[in-house]
N, C-alpha and C. Protein backbone atom coordinates (compact mmCIF):
# COMPACT_ATOMS: atom_id res chain seq x y z
N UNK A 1 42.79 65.52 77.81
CA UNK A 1 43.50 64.64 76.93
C UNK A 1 44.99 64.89 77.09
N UNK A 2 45.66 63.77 76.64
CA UNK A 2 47.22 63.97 76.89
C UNK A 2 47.83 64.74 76.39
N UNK A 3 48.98 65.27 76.37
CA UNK A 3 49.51 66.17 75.28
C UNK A 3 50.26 65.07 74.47
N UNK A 4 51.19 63.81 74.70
CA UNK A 4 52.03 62.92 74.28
C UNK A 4 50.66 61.75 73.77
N UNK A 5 50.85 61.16 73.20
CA UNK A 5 50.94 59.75 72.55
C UNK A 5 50.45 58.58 72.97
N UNK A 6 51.45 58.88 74.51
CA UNK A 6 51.79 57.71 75.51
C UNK A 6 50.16 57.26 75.84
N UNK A 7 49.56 57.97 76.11
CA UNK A 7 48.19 57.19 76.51
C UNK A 7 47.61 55.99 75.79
N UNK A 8 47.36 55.43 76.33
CA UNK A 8 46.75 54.08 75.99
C UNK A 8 44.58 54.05 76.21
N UNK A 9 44.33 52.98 75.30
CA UNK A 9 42.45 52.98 75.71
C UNK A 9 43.00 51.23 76.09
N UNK A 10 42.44 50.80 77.31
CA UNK A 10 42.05 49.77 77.46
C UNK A 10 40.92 49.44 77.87
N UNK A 11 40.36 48.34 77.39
CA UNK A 11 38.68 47.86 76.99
C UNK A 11 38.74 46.35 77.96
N UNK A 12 38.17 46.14 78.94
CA UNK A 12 38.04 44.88 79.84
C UNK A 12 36.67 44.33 79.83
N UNK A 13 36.05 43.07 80.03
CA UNK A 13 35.36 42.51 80.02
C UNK A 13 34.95 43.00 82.11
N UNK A 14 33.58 43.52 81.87
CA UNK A 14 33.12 44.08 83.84
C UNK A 14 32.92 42.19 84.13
N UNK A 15 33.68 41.73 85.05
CA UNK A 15 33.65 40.75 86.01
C UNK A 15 32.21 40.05 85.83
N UNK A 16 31.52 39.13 86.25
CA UNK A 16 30.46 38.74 86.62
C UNK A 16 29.41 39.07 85.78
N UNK A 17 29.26 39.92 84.56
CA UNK A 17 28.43 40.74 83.64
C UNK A 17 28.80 40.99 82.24
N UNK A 18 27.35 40.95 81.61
CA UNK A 18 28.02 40.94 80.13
C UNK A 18 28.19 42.35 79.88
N UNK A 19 29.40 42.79 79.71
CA UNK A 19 29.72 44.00 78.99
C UNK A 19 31.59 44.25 79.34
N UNK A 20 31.71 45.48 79.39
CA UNK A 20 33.07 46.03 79.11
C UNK A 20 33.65 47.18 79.75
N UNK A 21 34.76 47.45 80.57
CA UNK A 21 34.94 48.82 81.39
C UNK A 21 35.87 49.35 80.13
N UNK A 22 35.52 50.54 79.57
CA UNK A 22 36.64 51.67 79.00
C UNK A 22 37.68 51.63 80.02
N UNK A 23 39.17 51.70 79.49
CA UNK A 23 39.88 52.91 80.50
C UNK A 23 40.93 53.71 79.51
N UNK A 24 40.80 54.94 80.29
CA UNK A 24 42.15 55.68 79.09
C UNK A 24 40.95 56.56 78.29
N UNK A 25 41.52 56.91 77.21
CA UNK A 25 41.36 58.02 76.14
C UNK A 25 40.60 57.33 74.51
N UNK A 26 39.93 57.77 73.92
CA UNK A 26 39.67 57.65 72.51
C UNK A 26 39.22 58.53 72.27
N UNK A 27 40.78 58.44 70.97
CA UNK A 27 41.36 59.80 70.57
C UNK A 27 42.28 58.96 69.24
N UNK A 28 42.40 59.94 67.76
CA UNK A 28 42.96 59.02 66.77
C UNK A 28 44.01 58.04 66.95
N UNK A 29 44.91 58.28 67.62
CA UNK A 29 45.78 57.09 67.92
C UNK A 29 45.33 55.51 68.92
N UNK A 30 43.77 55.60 69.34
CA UNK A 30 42.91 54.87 69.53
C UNK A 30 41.99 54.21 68.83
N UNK A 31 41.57 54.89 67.72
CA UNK A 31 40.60 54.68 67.30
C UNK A 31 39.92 53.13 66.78
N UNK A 32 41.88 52.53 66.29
CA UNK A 32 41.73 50.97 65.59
C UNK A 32 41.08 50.20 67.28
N UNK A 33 41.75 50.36 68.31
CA UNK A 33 41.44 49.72 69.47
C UNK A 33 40.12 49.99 69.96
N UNK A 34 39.35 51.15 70.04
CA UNK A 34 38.10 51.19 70.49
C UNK A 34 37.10 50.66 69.16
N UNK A 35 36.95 50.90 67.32
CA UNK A 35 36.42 50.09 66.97
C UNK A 35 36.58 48.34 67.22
N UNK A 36 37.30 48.29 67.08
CA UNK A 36 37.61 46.51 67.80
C UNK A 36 37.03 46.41 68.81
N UNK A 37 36.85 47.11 69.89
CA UNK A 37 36.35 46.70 71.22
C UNK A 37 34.96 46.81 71.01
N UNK A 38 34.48 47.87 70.13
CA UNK A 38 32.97 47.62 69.87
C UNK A 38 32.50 46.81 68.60
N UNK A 39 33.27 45.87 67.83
CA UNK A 39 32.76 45.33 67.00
C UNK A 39 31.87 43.97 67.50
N UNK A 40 31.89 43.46 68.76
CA UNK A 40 31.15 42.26 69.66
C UNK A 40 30.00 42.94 70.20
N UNK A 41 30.35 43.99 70.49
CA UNK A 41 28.69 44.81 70.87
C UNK A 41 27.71 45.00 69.95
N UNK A 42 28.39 45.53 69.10
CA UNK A 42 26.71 45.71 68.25
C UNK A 42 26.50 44.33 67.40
N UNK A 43 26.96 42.80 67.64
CA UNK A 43 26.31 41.87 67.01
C UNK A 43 25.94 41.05 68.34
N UNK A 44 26.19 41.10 69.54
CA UNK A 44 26.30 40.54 70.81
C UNK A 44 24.59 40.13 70.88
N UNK A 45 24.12 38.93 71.14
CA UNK A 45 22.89 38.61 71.06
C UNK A 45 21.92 39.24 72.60
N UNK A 46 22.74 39.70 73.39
CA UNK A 46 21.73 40.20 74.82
C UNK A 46 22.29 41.40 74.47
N UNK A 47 21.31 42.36 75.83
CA UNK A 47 21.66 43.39 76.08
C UNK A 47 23.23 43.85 76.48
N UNK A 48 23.98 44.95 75.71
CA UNK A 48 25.31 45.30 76.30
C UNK A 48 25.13 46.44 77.27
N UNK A 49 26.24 46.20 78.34
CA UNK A 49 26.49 47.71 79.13
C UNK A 49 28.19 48.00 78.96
N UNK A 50 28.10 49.41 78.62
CA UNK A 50 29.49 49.73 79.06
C UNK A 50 29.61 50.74 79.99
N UNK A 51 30.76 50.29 80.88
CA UNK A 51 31.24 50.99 82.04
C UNK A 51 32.22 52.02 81.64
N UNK A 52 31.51 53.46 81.64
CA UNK A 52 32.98 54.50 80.66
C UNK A 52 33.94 55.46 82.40
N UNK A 53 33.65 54.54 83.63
CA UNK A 53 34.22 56.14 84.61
C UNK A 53 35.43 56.02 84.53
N UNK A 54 35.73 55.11 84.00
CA UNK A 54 37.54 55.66 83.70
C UNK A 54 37.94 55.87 82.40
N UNK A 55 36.86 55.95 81.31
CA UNK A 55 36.88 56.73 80.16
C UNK A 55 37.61 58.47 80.38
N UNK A 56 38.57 58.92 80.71
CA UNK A 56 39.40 60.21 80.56
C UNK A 56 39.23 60.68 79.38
N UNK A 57 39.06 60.43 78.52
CA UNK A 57 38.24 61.11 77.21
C UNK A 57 37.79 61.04 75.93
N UNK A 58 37.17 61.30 75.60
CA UNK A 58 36.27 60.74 73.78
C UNK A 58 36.00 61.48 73.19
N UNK A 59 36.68 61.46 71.77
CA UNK A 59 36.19 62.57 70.94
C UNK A 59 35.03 62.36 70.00
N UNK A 60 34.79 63.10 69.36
CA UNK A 60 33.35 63.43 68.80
C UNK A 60 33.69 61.91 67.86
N UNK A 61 34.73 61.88 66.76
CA UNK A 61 34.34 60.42 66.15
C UNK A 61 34.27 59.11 66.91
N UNK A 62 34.99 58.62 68.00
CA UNK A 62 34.89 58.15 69.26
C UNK A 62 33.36 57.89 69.49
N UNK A 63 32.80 58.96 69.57
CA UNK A 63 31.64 58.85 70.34
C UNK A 63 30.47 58.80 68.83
N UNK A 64 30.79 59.32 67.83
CA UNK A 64 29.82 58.03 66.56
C UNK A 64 30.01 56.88 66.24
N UNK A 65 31.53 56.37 66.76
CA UNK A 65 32.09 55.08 66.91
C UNK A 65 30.81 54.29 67.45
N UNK A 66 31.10 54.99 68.78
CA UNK A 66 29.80 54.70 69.49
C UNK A 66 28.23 54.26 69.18
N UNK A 67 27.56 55.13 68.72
CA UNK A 67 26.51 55.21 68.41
C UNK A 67 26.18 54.61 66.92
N UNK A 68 26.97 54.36 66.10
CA UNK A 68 27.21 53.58 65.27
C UNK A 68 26.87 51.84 65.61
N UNK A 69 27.69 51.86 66.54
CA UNK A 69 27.33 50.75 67.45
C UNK A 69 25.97 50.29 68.02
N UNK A 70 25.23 51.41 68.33
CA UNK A 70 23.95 50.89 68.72
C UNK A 70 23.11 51.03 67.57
N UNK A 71 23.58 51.69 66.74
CA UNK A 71 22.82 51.51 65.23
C UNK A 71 22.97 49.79 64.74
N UNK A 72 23.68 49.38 65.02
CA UNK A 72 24.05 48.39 64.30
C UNK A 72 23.72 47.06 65.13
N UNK A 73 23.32 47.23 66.57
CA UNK A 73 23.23 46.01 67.02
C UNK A 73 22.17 44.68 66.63
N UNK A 74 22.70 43.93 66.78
CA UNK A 74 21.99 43.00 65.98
C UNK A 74 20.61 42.18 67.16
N UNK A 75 20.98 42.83 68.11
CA UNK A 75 19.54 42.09 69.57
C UNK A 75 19.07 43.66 69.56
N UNK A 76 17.54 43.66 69.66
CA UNK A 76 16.75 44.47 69.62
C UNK A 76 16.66 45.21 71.32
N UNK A 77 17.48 44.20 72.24
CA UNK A 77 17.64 45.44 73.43
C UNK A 77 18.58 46.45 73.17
N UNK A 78 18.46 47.18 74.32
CA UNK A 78 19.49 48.63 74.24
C UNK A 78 20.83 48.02 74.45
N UNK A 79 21.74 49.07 74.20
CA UNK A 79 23.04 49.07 75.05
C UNK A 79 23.32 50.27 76.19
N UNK A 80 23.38 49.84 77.22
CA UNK A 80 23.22 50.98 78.52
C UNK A 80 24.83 51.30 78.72
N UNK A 81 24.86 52.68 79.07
CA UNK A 81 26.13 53.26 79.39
C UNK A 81 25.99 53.90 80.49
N UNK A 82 27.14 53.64 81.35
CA UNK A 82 27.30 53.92 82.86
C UNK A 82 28.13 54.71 83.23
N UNK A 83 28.18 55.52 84.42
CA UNK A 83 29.25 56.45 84.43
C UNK A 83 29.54 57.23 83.66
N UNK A 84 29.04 58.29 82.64
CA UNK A 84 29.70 58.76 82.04
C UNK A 84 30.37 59.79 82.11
N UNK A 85 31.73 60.06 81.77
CA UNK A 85 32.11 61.25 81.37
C UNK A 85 31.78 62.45 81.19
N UNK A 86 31.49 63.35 81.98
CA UNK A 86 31.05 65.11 81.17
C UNK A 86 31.13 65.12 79.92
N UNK A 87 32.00 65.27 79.60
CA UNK A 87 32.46 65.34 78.18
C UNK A 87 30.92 64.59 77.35
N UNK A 88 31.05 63.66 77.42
CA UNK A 88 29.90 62.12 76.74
C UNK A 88 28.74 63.13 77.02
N UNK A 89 28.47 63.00 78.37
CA UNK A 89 26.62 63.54 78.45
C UNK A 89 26.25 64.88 77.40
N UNK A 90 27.41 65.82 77.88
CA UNK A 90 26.97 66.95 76.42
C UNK A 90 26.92 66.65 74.90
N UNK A 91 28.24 65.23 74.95
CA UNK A 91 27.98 65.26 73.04
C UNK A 91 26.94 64.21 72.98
N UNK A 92 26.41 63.27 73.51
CA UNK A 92 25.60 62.86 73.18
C UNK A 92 24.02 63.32 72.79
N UNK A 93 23.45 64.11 73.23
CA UNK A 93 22.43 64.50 73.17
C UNK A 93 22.80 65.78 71.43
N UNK A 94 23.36 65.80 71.60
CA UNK A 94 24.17 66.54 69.79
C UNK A 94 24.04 65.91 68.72
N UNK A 95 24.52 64.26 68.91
CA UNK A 95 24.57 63.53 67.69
C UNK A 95 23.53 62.78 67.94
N UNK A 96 22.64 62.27 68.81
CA UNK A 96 21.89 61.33 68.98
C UNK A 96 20.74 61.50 67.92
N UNK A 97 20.30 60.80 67.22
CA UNK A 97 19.22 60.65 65.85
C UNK A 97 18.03 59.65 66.80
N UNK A 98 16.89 59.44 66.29
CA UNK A 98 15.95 58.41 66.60
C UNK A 98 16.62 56.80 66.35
N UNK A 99 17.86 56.88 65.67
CA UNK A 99 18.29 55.36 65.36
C UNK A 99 19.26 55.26 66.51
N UNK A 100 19.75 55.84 67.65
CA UNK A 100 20.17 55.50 68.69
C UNK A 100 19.48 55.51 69.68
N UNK A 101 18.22 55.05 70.09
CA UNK A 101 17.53 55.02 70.91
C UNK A 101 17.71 54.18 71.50
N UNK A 102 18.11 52.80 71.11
CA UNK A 102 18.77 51.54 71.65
C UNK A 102 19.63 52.08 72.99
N UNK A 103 20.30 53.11 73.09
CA UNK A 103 20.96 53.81 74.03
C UNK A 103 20.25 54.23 75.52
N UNK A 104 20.51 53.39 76.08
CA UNK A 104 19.99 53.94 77.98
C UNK A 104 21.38 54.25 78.55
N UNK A 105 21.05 55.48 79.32
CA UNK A 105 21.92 56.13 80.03
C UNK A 105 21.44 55.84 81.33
N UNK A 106 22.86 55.07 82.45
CA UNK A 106 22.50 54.78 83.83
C UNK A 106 22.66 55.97 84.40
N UNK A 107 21.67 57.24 84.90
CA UNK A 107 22.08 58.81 84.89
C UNK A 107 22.40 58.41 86.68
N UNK A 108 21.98 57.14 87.04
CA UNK A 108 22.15 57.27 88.72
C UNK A 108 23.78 57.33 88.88
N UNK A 109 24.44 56.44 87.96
CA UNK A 109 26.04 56.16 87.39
C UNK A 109 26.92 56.93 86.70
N UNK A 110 26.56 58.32 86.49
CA UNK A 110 27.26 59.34 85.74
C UNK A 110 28.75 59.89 86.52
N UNK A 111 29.41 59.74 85.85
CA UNK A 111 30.52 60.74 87.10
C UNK A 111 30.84 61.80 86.34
């Protein structure tokens, strides 16, 4: 994580596919921008994927941000996450409850 400020999270729509590439950090001076970016996911009527390999880092509320998100989706498929972060693969399996199961991990896509 940065030591300054300056970092930015930007959230893109992946080309050709329904979902979203992370890039950058979420971290409190993120936090309004990454809930916003997941407030279309968890009511989004298909399956979501997000692309996190240029996710540089997520902190623990970040990542219930997260999972909050798949608590909440309103289509009974999962939301799959790609690429992830080191960081992600260890905290996830920490906070994960039976109500994030909606959650598939692309483990072929991890970086």
């Amino acid at each position: 994580m940065s030591s300054s400020h300056t970092s930015q999270l930007h959230v893109v729509r992946l080309p050709g596919q329904r979902g979203l590439r992370v890039i950058g950090e979420v971290a409190p001076y993120t936090w309004d921008i990454w809930r916003t970016a997941l407030k279309p996911v968890a009511v989004d009527a298909v399956p979501g994927k997000l692309d996190l390999a240029r996710l540089a880092f997520i902190d623990t509320h970040g990542t219930t941000l997260l999972l909050d998100t798949a608590r909440r989706r309103s289509h009974p498929a999962s939301l799959t996450l790609t690429r992830l972060p080191k960081i992600l693969v260890r905290m996830l399996p920490l906070l994960c409850t039976p109500e994030t199961a909606k959650i598939l991990i692309d483990e072929q896509a991890t970086s």
